[in-house]
C-alpha atoms as a PDB file:
ATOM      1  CA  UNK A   1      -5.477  -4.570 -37.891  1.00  0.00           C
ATOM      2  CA  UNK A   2      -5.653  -4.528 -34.015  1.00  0.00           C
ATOM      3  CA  UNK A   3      -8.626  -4.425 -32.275  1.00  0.00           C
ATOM      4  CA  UNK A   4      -9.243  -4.413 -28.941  1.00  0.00           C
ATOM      5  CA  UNK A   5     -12.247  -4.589 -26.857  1.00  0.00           C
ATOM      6  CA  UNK A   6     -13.347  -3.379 -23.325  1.00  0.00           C
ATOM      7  CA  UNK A   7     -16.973  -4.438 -22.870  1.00  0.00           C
ATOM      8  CA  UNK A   8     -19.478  -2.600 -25.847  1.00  0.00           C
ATOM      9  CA  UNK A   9     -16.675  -0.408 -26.488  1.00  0.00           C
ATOM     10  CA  UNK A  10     -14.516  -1.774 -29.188  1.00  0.00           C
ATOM     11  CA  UNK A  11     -10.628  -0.146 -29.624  1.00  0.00           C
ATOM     12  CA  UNK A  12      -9.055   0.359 -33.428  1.00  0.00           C
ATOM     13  CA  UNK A  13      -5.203   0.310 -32.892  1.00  0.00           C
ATOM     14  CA  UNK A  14      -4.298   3.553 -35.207  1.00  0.00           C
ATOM     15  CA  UNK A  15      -1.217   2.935 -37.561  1.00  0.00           C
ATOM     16  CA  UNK A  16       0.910   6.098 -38.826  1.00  0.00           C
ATOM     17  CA  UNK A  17      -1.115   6.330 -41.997  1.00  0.00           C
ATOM     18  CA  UNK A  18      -4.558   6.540 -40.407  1.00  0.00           C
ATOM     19  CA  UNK A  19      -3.343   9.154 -37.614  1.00  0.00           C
ATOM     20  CA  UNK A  20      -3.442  12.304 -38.922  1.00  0.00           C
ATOM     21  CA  UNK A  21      -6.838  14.157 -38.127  1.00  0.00           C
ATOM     22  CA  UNK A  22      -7.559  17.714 -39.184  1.00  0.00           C
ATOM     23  CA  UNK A  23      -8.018  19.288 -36.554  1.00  0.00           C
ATOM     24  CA  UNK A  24     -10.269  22.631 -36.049  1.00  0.00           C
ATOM     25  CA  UNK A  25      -9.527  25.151 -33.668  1.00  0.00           C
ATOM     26  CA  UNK A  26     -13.461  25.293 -31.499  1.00  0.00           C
ATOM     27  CA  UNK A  27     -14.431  22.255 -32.915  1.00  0.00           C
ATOM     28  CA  UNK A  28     -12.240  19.517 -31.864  1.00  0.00           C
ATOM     29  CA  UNK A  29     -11.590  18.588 -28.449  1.00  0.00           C
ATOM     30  CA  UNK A  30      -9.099  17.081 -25.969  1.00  0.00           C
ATOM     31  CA  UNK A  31     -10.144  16.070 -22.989  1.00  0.00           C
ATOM     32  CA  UNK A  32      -8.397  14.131 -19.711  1.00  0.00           C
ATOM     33  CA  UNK A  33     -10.559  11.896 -17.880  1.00  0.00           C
ATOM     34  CA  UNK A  34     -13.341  11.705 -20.733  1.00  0.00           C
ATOM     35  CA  UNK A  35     -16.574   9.751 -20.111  1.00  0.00           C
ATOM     36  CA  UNK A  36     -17.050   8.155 -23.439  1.00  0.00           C
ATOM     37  CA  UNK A  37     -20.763   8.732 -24.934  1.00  0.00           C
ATOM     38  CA  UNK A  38     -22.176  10.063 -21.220  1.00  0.00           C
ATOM     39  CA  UNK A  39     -21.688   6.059 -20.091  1.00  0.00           C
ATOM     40  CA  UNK A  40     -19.363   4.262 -17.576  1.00  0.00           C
ATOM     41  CA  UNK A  41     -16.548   3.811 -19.669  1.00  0.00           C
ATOM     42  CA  UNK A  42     -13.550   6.560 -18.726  1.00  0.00           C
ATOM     43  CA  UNK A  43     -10.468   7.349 -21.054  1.00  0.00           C
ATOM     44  CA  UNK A  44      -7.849   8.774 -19.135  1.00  0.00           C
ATOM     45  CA  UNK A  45      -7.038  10.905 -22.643  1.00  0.00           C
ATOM     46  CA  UNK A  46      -9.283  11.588 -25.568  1.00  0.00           C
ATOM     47  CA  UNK A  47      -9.268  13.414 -28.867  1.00  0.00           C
ATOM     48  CA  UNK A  48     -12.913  14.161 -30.135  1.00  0.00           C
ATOM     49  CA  UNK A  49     -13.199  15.687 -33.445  1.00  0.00           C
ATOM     50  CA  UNK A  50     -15.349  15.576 -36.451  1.00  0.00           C
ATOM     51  CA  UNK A  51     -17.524  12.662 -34.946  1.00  0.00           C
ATOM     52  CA  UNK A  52     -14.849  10.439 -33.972  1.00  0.00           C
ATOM     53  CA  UNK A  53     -13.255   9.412 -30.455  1.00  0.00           C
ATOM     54  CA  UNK A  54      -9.983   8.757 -30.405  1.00  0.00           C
ATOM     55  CA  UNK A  55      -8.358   7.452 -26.925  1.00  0.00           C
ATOM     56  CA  UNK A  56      -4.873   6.803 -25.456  1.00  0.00           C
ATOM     57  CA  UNK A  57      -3.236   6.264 -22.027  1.00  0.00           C
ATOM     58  CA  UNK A  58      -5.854   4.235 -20.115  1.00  0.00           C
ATOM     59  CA  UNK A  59      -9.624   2.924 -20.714  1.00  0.00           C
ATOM     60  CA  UNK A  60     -11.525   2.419 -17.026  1.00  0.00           C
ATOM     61  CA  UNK A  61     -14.966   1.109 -16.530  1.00  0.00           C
ATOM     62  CA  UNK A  62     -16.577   3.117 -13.662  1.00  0.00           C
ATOM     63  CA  UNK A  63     -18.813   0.149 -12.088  1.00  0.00           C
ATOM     64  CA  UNK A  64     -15.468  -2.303 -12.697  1.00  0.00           C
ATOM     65  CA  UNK A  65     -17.420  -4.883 -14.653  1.00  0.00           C
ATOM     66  CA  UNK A  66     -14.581  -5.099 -17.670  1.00  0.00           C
ATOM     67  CA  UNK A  67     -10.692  -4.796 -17.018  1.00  0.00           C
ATOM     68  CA  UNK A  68      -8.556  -1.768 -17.645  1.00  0.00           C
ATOM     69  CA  UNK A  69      -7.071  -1.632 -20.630  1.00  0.00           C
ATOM     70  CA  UNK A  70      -3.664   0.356 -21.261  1.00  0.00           C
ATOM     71  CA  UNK A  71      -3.064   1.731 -24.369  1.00  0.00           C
ATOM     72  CA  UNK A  72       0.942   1.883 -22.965  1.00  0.00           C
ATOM     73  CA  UNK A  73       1.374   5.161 -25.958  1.00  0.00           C
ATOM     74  CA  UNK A  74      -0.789   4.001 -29.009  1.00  0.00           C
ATOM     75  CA  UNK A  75      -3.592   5.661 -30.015  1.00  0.00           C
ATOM     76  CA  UNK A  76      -6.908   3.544 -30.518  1.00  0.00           C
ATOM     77  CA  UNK A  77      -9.896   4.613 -31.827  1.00  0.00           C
ATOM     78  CA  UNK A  78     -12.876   4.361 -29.820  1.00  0.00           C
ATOM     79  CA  UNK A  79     -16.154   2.942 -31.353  1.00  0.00           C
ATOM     80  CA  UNK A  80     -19.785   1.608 -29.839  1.00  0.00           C
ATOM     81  CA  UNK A  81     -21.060  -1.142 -30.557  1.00  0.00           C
ATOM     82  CA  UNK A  82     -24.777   0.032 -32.594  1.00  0.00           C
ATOM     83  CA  UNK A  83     -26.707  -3.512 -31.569  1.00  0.00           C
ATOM     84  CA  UNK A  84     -29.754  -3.075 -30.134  1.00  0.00           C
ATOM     85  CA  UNK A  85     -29.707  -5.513 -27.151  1.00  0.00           C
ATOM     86  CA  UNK A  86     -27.770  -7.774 -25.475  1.00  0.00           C
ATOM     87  CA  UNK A  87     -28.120 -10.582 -23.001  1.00  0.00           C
ATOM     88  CA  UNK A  88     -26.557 -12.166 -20.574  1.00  0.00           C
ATOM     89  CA  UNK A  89     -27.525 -15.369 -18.419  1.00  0.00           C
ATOM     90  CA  UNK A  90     -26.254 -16.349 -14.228  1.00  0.00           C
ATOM     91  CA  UNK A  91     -27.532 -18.811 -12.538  1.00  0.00           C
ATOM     92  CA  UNK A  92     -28.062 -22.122 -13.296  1.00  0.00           C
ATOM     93  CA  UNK A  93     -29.067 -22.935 -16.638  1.00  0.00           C
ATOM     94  CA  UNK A  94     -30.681 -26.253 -18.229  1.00  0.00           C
END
């Protein structure tokens, strides 16, 4: 299994035998340029349908605090991470 990761956002590399959604015409949608959740991170194509993300092409982080990651065909599936917090430390540190 391949998984990727672009900052909370973490990227399931879909094989043939997990591709194959059933999609529904009104409820299911494909979007260009989707903001993922309502947050910062963009995917330049996305399939939404029955609850799950699925992304290909390009992941971008609006405020450029991770890397772009290019999906260069594949199809990932999109997931956020559920903790609760996080942290982080700068400065100097004893």
């Amino acid at each position: 299994m391949s998984v990727r990761r672009q900052g909370d956002i973490f990227l399931i590399r879909l094989t043939g035998k997990d591709w194959n959604p059933q999609l529904q015409y009104g409820r299911d949608t494909l979007a260009k340029n989707h903001r993922l959740w309502g947050g910062t991170h963009r995917a330049s194509t996305a399939l939404i349908t029955n609850g799950r993300v699925f992304v290909s092409g390009k992941l971008t982080h609006e405020r450029r605090e991770h890397r772009t990651v290019f999906f260069k065909g594949a199809w990932y599936e999109a997931v956020k991470n559920t903790a609760l917090a996080s942290w982080n430390a700068v400065g100097y540190i004893d």
